[in-house]
C-alpha atoms as a PDB file:
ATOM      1  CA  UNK A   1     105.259-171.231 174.241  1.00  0.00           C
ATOM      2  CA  UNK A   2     104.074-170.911 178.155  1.00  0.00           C
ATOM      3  CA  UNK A   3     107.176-170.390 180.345  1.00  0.00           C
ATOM      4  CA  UNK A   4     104.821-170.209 183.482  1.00  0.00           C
ATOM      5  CA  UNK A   5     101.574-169.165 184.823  1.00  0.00           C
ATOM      6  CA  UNK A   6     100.797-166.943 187.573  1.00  0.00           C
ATOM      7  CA  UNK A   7      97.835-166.026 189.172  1.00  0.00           C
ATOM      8  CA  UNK A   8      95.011-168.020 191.606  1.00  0.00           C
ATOM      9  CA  UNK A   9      94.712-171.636 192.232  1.00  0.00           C
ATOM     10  CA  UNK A  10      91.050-172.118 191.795  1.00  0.00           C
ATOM     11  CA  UNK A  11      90.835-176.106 191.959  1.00  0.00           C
ATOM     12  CA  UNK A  12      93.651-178.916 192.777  1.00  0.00           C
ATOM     13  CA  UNK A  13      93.177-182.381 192.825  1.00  0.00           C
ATOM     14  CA  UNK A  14      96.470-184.994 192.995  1.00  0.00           C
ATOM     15  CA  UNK A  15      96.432-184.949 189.353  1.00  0.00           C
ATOM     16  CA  UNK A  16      95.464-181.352 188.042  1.00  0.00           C
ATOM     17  CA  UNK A  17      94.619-177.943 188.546  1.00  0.00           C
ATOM     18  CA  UNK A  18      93.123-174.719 187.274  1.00  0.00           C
ATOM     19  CA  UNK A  19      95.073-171.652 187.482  1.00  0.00           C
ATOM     20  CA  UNK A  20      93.012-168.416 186.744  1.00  0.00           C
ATOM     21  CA  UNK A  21      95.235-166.007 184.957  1.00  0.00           C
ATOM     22  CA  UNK A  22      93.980-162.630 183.692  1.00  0.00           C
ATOM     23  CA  UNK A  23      90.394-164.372 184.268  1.00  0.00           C
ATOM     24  CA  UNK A  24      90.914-167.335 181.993  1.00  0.00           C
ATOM     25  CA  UNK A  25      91.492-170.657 183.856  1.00  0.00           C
ATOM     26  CA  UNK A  26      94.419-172.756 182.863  1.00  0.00           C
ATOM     27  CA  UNK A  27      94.010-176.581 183.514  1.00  0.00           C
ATOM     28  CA  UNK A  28      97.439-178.428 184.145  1.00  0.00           C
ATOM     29  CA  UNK A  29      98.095-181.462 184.837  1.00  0.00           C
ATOM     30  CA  UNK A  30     100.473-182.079 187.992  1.00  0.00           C
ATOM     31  CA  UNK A  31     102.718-184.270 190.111  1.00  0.00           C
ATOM     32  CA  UNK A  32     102.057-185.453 193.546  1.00  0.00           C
ATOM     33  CA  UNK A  33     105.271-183.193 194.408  1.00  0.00           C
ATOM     34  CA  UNK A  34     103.818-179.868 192.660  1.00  0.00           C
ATOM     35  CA  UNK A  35     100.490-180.557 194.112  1.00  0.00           C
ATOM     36  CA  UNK A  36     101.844-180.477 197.632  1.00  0.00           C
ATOM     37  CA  UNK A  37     103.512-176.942 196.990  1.00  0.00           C
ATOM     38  CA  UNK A  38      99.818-175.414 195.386  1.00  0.00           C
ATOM     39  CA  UNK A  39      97.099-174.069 197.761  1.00  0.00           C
ATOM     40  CA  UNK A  40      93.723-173.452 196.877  1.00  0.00           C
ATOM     41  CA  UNK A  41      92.858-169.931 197.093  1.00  0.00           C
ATOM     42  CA  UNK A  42      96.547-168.743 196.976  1.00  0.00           C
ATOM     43  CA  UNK A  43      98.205-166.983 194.558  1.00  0.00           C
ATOM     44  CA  UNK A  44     101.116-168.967 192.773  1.00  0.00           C
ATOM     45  CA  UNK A  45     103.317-169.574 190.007  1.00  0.00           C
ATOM     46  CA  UNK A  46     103.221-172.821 188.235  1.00  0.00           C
ATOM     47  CA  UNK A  47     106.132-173.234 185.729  1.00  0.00           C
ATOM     48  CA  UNK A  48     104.768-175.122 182.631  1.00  0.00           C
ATOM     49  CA  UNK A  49     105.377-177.131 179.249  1.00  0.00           C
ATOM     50  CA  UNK A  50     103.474-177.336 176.284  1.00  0.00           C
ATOM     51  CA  UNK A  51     103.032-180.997 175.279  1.00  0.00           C
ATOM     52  CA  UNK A  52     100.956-181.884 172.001  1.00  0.00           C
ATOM     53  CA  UNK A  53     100.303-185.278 171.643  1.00  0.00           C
ATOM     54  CA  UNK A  54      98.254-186.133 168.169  1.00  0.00           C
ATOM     55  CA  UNK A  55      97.079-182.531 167.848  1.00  0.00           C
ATOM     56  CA  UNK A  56      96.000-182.391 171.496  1.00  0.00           C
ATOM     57  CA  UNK A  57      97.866-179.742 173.725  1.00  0.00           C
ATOM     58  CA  UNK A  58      97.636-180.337 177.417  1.00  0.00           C
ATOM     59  CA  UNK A  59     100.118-178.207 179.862  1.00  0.00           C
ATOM     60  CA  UNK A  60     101.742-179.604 182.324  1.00  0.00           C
ATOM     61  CA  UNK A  61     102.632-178.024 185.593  1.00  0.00           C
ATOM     62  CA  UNK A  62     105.143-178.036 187.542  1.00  0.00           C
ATOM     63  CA  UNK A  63     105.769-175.876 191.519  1.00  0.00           C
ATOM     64  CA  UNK A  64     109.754-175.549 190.764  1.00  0.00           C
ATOM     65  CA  UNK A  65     112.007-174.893 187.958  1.00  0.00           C
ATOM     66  CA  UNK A  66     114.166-177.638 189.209  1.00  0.00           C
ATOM     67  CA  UNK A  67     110.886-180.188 188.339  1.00  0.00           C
ATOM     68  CA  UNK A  68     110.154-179.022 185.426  1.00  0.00           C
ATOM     69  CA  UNK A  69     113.762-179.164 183.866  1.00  0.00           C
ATOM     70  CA  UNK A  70     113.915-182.929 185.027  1.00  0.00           C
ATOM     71  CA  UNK A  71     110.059-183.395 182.863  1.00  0.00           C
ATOM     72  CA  UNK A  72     111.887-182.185 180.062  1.00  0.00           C
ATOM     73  CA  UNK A  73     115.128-184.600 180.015  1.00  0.00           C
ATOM     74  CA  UNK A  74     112.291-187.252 180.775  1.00  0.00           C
ATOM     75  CA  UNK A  75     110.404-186.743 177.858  1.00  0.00           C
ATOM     76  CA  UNK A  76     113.082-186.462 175.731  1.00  0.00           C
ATOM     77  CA  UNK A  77     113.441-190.147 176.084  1.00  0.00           C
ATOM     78  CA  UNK A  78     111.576-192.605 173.793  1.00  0.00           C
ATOM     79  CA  UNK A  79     108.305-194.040 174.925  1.00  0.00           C
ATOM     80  CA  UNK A  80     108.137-191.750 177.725  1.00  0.00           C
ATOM     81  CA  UNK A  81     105.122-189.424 177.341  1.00  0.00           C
ATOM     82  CA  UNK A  82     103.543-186.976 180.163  1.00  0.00           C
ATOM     83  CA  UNK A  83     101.617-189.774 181.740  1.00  0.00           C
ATOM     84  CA  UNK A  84     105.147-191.772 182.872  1.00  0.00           C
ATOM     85  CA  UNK A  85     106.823-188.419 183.444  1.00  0.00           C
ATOM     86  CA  UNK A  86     104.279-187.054 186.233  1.00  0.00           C
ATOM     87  CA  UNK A  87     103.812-191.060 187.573  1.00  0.00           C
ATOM     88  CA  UNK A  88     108.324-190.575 188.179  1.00  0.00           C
ATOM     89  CA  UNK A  89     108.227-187.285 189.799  1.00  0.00           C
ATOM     90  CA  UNK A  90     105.176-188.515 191.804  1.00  0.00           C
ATOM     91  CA  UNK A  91     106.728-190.997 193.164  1.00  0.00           C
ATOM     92  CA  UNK A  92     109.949-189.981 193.783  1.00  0.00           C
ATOM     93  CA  UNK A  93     111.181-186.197 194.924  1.00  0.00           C
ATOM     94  CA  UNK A  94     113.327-184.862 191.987  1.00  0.00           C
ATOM     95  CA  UNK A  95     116.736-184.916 193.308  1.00  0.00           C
ATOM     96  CA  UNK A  96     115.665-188.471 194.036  1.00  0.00           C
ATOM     97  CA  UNK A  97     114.763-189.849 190.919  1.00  0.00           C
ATOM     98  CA  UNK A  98     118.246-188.145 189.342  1.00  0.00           C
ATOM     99  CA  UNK A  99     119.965-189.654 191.428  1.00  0.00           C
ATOM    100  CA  UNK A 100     117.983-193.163 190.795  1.00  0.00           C
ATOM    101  CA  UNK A 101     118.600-192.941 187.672  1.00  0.00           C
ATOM    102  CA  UNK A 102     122.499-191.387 187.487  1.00  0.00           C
ATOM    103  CA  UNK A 103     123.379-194.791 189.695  1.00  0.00           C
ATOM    104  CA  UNK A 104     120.845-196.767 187.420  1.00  0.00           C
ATOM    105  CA  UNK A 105     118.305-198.127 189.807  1.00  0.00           C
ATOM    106  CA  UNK A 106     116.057-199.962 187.020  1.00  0.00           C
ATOM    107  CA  UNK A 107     114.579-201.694 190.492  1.00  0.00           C
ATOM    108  CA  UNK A 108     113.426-198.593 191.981  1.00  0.00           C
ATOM    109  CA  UNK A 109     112.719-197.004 188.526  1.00  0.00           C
ATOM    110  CA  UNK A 110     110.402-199.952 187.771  1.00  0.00           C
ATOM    111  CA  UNK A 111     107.902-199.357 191.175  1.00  0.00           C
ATOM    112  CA  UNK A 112     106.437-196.661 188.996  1.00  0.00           C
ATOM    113  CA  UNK A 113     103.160-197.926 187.130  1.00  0.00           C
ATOM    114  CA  UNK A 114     103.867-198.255 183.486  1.00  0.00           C
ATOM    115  CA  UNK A 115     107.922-198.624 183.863  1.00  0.00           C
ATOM    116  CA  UNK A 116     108.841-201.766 182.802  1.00  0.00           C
ATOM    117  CA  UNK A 117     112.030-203.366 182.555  1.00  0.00           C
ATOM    118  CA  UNK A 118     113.323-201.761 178.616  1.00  0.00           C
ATOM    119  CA  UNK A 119     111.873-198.097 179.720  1.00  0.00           C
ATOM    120  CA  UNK A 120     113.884-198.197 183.104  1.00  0.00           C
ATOM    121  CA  UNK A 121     117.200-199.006 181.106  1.00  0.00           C
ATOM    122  CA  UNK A 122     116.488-196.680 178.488  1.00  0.00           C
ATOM    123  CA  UNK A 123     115.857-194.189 181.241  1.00  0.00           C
ATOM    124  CA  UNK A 124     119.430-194.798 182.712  1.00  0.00           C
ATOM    125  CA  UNK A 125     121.110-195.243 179.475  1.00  0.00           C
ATOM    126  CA  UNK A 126     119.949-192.136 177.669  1.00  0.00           C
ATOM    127  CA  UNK A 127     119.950-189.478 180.900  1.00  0.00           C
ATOM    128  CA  UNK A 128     122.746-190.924 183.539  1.00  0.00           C
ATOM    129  CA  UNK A 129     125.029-187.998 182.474  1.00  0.00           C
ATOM    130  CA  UNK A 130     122.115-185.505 182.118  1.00  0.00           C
ATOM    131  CA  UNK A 131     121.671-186.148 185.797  1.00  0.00           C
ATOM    132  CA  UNK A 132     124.791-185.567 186.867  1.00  0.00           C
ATOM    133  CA  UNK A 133     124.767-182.357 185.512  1.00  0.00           C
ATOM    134  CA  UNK A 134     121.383-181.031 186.955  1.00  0.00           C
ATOM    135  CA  UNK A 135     121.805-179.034 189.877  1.00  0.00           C
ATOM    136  CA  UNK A 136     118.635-179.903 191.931  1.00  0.00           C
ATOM    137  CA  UNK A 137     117.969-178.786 195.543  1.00  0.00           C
ATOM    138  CA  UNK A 138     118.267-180.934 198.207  1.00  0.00           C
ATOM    139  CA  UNK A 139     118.993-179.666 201.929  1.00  0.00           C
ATOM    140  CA  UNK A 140     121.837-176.968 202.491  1.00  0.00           C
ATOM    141  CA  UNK A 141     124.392-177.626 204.811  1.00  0.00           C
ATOM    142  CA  UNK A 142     122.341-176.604 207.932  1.00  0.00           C
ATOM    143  CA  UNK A 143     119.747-179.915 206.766  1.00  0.00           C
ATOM    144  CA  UNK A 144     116.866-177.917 206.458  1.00  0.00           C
ATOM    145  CA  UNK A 145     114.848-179.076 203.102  1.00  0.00           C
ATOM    146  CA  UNK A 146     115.453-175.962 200.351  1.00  0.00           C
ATOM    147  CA  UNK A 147     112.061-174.339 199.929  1.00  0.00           C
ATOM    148  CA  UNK A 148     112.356-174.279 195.947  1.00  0.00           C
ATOM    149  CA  UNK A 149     109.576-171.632 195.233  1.00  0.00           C
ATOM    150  CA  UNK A 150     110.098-169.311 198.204  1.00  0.00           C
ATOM    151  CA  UNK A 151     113.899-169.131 197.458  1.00  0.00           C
ATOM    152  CA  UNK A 152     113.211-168.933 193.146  1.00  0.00           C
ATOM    153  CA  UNK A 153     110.514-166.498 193.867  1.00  0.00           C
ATOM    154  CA  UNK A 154     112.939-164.265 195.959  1.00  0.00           C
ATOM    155  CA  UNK A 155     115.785-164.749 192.877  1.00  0.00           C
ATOM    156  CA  UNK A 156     112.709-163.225 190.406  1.00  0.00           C
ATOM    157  CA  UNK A 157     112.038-160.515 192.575  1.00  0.00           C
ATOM    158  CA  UNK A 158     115.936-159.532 193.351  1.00  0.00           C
ATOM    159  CA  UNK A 159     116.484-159.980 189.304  1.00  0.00           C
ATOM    160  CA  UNK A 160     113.391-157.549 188.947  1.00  0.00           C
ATOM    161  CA  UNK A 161     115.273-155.205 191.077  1.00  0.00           C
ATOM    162  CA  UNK A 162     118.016-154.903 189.323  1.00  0.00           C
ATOM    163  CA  UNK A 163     120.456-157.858 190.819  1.00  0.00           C
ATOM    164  CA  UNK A 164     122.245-160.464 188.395  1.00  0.00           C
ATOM    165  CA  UNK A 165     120.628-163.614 188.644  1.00  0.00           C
ATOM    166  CA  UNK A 166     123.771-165.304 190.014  1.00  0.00           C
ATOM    167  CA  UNK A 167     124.515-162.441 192.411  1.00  0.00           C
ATOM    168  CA  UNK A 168     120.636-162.678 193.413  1.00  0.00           C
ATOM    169  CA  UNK A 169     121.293-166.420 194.002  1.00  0.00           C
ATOM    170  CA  UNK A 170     124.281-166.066 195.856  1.00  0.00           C
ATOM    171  CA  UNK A 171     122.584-163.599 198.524  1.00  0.00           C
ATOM    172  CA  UNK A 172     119.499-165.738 198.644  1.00  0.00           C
ATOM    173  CA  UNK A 173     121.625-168.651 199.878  1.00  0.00           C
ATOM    174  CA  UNK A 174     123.558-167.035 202.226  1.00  0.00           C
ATOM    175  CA  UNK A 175     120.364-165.441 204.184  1.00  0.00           C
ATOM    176  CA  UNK A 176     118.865-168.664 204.125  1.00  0.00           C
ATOM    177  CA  UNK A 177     122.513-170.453 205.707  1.00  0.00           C
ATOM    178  CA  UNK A 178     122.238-167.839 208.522  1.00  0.00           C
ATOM    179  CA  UNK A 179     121.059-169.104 212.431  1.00  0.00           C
ATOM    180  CA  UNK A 180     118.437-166.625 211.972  1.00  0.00           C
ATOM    181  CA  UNK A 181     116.972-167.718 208.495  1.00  0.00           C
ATOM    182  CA  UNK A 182     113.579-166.407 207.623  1.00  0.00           C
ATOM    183  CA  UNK A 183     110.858-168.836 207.961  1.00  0.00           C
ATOM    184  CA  UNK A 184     110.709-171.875 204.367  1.00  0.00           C
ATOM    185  CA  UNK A 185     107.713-170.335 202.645  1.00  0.00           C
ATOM    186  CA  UNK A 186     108.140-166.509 203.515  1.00  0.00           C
ATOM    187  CA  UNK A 187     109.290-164.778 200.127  1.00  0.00           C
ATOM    188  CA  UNK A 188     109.218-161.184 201.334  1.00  0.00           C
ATOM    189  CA  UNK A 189     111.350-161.903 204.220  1.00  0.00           C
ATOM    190  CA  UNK A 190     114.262-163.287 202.217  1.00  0.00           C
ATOM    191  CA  UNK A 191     113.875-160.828 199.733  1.00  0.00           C
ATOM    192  CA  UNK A 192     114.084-157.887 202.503  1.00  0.00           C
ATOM    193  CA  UNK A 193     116.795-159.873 204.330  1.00  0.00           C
ATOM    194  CA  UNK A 194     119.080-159.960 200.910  1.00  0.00           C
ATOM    195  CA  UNK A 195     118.631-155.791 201.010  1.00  0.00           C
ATOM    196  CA  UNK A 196     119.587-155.629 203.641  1.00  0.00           C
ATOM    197  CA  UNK A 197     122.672-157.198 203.705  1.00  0.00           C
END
């Protein structure tokens, strides 16, 4: 129902925050890793899901698309509910916790509060191939960490202009391989870099 809300982070706290969109504020609740990426005061985009639990919606949040595809596979799985979910991709970075569980680390898995022992092996079981297949960000080949929502924010814009999505993609990573790479959080500078190619 909500692909993603954009507009001003008006409070943030490790677990939640308000968005105001359109002058209605939108309360999500958050990862440790999304609330890193949000800024109080800024402007930013917060891609969400819809979860209704016993006739009560909540939305969750997430800072990259990358995040919030991994929330879904998660809840997918039995006995995992939003709660568990957010506690994971708290813990551990996304590409981390894919690869945890695509090599089936119930040991890490279980250092998460409320993973036990069953819902660790479950987790492996029912998504080790589903994590193989995700294609989340981790460094590029120069090491430096991808900046998820600078580089997806420069895609959207490039798509917006006109540019496949792949092609977009494609021209986003090269700029950002170059010696002279604009700067991890600077949006307008990849996007003018890519026109400019």
């Amino acid at each position: 129902m909500y692909d993603h809300l954009l507009g001003e982070v008006i409070e943030k706290l490790t677990s939640r925050a308000v968005i105001r969109c359109g002058g209605v504020g939108y309360e999500v609740r958050i990862s440790l890793e999304s609330a890193g990426a949000l800024k109080v005061g800024a402007v930013c985009q917060v891609f969400t899901i819809l979860h209704v639990v016993d006739g009560t919606p909540s939305l969750l949040g997430f800072a990259t698309r990358a995040e919030r595809e991994l929330a879904k596979k998660l809840l997918s799985v039995g006995g995992i509910g939003p709660s568990i979910a957010l506690a994971l991709l708290s813990v551990f970075a996304p590409h981390d916790l894919a690869h945890a569980i695509a090599r089936g680390d119930t040991g890490a898995l279980k250092s998460v509060k409320g993973v036990g022992q069953k819902t660790a092996e479950r987790l492996c079981l029912e998504l080790r191939d589903a994590m193989v297949k995700l294609d989340l960000p981790t460094t590029d080949a120069g090491g430096r960490p991808l900046p998820s929502q600078s580089a997806d924010d420069a895609i959207q814009a490039l798509v917006t202009l006109g540019y496949s999505e792949k092609d977009a993609r494609d021209k986003v990573e090269k700029v950002r391989r170059r010696a002279d790479a604009p700067s991890a959080g600077d949006t307008e500078s990849l996007v003018k870099a890519v026109l400019q190619m």
